[in-house]
Protein backbone atom coordinates (compact mmCIF):
# COMPACT_ATOMS: atom_id res chain seq x y z
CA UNK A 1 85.37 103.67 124.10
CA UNK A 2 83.31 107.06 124.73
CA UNK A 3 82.10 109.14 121.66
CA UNK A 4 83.09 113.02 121.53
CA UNK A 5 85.14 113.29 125.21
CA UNK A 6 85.99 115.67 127.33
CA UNK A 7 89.59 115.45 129.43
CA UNK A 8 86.84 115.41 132.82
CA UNK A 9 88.98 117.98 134.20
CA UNK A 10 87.80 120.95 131.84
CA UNK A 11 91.20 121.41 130.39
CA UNK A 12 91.60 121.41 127.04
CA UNK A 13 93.51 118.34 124.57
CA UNK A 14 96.57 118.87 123.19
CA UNK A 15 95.89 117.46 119.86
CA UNK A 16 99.39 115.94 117.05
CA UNK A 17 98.67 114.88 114.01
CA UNK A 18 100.11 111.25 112.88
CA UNK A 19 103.21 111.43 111.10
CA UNK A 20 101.60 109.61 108.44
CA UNK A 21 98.95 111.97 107.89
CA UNK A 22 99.73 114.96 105.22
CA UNK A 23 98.48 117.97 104.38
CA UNK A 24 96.88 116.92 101.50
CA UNK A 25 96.11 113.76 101.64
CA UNK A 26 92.85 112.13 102.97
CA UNK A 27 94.39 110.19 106.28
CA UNK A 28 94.28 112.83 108.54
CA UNK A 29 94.51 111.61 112.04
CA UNK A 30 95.00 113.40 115.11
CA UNK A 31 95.65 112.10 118.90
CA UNK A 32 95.58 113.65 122.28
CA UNK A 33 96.65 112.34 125.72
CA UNK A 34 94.82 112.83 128.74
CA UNK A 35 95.87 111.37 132.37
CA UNK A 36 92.96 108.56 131.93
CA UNK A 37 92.53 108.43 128.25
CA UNK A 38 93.86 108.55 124.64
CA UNK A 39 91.56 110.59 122.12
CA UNK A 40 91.39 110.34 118.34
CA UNK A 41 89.95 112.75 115.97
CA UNK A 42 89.88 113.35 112.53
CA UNK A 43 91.99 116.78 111.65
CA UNK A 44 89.68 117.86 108.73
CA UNK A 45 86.62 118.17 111.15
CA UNK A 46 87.83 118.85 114.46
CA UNK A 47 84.88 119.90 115.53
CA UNK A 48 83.05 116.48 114.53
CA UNK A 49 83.11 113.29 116.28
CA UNK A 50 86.01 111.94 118.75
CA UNK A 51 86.76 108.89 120.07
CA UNK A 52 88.49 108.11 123.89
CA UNK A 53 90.49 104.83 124.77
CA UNK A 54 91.48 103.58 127.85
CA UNK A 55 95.52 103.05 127.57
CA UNK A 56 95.42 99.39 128.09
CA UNK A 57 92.67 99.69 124.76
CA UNK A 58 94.80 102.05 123.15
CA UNK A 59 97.82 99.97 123.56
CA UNK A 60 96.43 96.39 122.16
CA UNK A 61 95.26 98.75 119.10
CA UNK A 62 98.75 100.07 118.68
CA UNK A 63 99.91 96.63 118.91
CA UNK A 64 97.37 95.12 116.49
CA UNK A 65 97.83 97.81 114.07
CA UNK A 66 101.95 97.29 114.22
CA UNK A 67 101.41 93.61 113.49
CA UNK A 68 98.97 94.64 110.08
């Protein structure tokens, strides 16, 4: 896991929002794919603190949180 990433290619994230996140609510998660990593950010302070996963971390985390 890396803290505040950068795609390594100097082009810039397309970030989503989760589909469980809302406007006004306080779970406000966004995710952007890049060819070697998935990134994670929270939407209310985009310009704070990121997080990057490898996609075989990202997928036992998907997996883990289906499962919970």
């Amino acid at each position: 896991m890396m803290t505040n990433p950068s795609t390594g290619n100097g082009s810039a994230l397309e970030w989503f929002k989760s589909s469980y996140s809302t406007n006004d609510g306080p779970e406000c998660v966004e995710v952007a794919f890049a060819p070697q990593s998935i990134h994670i950010r929270d939407s209310k302070r985009v310009q704070g603190p990121r997080l990057a996963f490898g996609a075989r971390q990202w997928a036992a985390f998907v997996s883990y949180a289906a499962d919970h």
